[in-house]
Every structure is written in C-alpha cells, then in structure tokens.
Protein backbone atom coordinates (compact mmCIF):
# COMPACT_ATOMS: atom_id res chain seq x y z
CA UNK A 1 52.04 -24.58 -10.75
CA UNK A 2 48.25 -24.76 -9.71
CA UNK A 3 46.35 -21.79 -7.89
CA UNK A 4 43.63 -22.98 -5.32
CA UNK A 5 41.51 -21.12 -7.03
CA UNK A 6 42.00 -23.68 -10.57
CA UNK A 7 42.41 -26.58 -8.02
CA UNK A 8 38.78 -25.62 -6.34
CA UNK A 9 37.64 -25.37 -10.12
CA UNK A 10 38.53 -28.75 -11.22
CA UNK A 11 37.18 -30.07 -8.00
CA UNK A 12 34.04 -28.33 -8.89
CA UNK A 13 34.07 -29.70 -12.43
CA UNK A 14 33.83 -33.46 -11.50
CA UNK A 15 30.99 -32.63 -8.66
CA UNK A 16 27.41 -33.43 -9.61
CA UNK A 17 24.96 -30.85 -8.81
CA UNK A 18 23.06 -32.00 -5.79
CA UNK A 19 26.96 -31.56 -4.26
CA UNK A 20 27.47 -28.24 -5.66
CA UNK A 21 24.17 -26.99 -3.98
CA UNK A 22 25.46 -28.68 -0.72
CA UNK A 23 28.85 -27.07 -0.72
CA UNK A 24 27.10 -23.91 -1.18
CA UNK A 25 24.59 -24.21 1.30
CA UNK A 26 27.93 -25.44 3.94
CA UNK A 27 30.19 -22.62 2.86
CA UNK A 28 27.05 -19.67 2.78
CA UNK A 29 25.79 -21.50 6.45
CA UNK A 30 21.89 -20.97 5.09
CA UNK A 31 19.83 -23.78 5.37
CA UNK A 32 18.50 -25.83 1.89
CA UNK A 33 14.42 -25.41 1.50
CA UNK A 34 13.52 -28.43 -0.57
CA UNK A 35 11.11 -26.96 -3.27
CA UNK A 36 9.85 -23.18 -2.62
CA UNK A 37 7.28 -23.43 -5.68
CA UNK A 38 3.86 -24.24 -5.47
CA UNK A 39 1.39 -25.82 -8.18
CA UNK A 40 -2.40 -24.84 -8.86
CA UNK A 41 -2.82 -27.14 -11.58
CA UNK A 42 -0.88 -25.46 -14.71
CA UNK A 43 0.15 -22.21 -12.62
CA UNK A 44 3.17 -22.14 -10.81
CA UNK A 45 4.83 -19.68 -8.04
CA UNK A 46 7.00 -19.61 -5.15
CA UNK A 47 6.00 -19.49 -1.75
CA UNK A 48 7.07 -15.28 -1.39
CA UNK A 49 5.04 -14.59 -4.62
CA UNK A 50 1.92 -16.43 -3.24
CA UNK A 51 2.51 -15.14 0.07
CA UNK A 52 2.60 -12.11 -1.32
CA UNK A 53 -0.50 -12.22 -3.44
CA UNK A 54 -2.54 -12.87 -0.77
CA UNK A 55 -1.32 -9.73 1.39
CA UNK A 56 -1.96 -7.74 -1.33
CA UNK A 57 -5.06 -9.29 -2.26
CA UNK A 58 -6.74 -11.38 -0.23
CA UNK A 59 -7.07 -15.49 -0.14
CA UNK A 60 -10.70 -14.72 -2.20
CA UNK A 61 -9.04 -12.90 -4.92
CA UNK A 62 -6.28 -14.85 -5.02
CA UNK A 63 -7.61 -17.77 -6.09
CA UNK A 64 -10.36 -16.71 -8.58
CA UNK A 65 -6.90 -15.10 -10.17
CA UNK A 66 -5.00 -18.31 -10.27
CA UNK A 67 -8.22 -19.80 -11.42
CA UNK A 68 -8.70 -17.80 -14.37
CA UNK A 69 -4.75 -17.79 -15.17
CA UNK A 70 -5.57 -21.73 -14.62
CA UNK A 71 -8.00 -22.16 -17.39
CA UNK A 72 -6.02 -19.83 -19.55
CA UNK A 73 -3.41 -22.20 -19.89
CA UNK A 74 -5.25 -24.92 -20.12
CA UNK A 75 -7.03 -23.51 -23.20
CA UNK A 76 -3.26 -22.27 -24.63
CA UNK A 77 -1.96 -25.99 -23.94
CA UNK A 78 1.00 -23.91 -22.30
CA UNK A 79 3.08 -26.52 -19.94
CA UNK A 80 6.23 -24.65 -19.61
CA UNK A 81 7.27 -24.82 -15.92
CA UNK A 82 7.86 -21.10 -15.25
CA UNK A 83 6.30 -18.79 -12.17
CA UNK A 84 3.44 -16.96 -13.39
CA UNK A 85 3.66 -14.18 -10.99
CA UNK A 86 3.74 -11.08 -13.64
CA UNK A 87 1.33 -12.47 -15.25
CA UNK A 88 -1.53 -12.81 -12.26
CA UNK A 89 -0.34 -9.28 -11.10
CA UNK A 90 -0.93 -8.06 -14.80
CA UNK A 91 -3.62 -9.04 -17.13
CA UNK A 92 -5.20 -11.68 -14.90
CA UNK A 93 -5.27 -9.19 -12.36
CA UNK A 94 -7.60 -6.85 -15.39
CA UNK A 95 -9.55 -9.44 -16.25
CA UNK A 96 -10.51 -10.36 -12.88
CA UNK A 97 -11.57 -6.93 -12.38
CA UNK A 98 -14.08 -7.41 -15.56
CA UNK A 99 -15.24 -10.40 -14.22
CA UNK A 100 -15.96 -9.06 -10.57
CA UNK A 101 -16.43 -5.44 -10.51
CA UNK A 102 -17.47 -4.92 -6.85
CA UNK A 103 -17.15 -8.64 -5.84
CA UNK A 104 -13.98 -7.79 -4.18
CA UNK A 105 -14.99 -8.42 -0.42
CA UNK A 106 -11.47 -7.61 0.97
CA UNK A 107 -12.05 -3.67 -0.37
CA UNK A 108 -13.35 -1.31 2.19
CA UNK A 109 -16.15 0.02 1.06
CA UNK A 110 -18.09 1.50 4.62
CA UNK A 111 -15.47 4.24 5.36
CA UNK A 112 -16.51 6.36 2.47
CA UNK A 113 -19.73 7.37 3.17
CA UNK A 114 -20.98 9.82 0.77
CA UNK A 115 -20.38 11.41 -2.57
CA UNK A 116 -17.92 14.12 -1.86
CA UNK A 117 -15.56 11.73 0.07
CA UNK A 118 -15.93 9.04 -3.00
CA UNK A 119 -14.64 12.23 -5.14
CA UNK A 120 -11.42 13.11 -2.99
CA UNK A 121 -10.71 9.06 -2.92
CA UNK A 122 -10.98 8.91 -6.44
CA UNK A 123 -8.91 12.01 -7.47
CA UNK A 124 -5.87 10.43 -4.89
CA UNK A 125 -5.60 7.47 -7.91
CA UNK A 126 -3.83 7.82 -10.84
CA UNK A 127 -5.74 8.50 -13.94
CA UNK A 128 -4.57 5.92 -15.59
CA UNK A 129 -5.32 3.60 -13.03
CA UNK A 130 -8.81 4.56 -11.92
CA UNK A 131 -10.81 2.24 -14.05
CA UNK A 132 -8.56 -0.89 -13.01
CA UNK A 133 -9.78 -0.08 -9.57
CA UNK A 134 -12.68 -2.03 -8.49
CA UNK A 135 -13.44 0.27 -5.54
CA UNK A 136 -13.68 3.15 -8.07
CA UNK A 137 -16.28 1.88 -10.24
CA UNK A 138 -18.17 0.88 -7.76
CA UNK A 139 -17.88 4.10 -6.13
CA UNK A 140 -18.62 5.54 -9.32
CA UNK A 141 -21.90 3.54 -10.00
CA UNK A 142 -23.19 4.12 -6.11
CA UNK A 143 -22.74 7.91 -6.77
CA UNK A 144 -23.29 8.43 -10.28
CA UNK A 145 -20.23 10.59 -10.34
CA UNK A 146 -18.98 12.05 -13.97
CA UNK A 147 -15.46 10.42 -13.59
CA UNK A 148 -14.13 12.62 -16.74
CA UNK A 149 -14.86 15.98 -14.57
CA UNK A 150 -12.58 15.08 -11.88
C-alpha cells in the first residue's frame, strides 16, 4: 500500500522543473522573482549583494570595485557563472584601496579636525585592519602621525 508521502514523490519525479518551482512557490504562498542576479560584464551578483555593496560603500566605490574585479576576469578568461560577492568584499576591496588611497568621496573626512582626534579614531580600528582603511592613511599622511606608537 502507497503512503502520500511516496505518491507525492512519484508525482514529483515525472514533473519538470519550471513545475516544481511553481508548486513550491503555490504551496510556500511567496511570490516567484524572475532572475535576482545582475551582470557587469563578467561579474555577477544578486540584487541583496549589490544592494548591499552600495550601502556599505557607496555607488562610486562600487563600481570602480566591480570594474577592477571586471578586468580581472577578463585577463583570467574566467566565465564561470558564479556571484562574485566575497570576492569584491575581499581582495578587490584591497586593491581598490591601493589604487585610491583617499579617493574615497563617501568617507567623512571634515569631522576630525585635528591630530589628537585622528589618533583616538585610529586607535578605535583594529590593528590589523588600520592600513586597509583608506580614512586612516589619509589621516595618517595629513598628520604625519607614527602609526606604530599608537
């Protein structure tokens, strides 16, 4: 004697997937977005990840980053169809720092106002992560500050 449950399997079995996705969407009641990714040339991301690039980041930054990531992979011949979120928010991210120091527009730069207050801001980052900080070095180079005494 058949369950429902190996019934509903077998029924699954012989559906195609475009039906499988609709039954889902029908039983779950959440609506189907067509495609959520996005393409810039060879990079590829959803909508959240880009969305949430540029909150973090800026619409400037986040497109000299894409850019760069862009003609990476065009140099690499790489045309796998994967999102290339971590990489943007890792080394891409670094290198765009080396490529604009202080370039980075969306950074506040008027509230600290002279050398002591450049100090406390920089001491509040992580060691590790001061010099991947483009408001740092720039801080650094306005001020001349030592940043191995702090």
């Amino acid at each position: 004697m058949s369950t429902n449950k190996d019934i509903l399997l077998g029924l699954v079995g012989t559906m195609t997937d475009d039906e499988c996705r609709d039954v889902l969407y029908f039983i779950t009641d959440r609506e189907y977005v067509e495609s959520s990714l996005i393409e810039f040339g060879l990079v590829i991301l959803t909508r959240d990840q880009y969305n949430k690039l540029v909150w973090m980041w800026g619409e400037k930054k986040t497109k000299r980053c894409i850019e760069i990531l862009n003609e990476w992979l065009s140099k690499k011949n790489i045309t796998k169809k994967i999102s290339h979120y971590r990489q943007l928010v890792g080394w891409v991210e670094r290198k765009y720092y080396q490529m604009y120091p202080a370039d980075d527009k969306s950074l506040n730069y008027g509230g600290i106002d002279c050398k002591w207050k450049a100090k406390k801001y920089i001491k509040s980052i992580p060691k590790e992560l001061r010099w991947l900080d483009s408001q740092v070095r720039y801080l650094v180079n306005k001020y001349s500050i030592n940043i191995m005494e702090l």
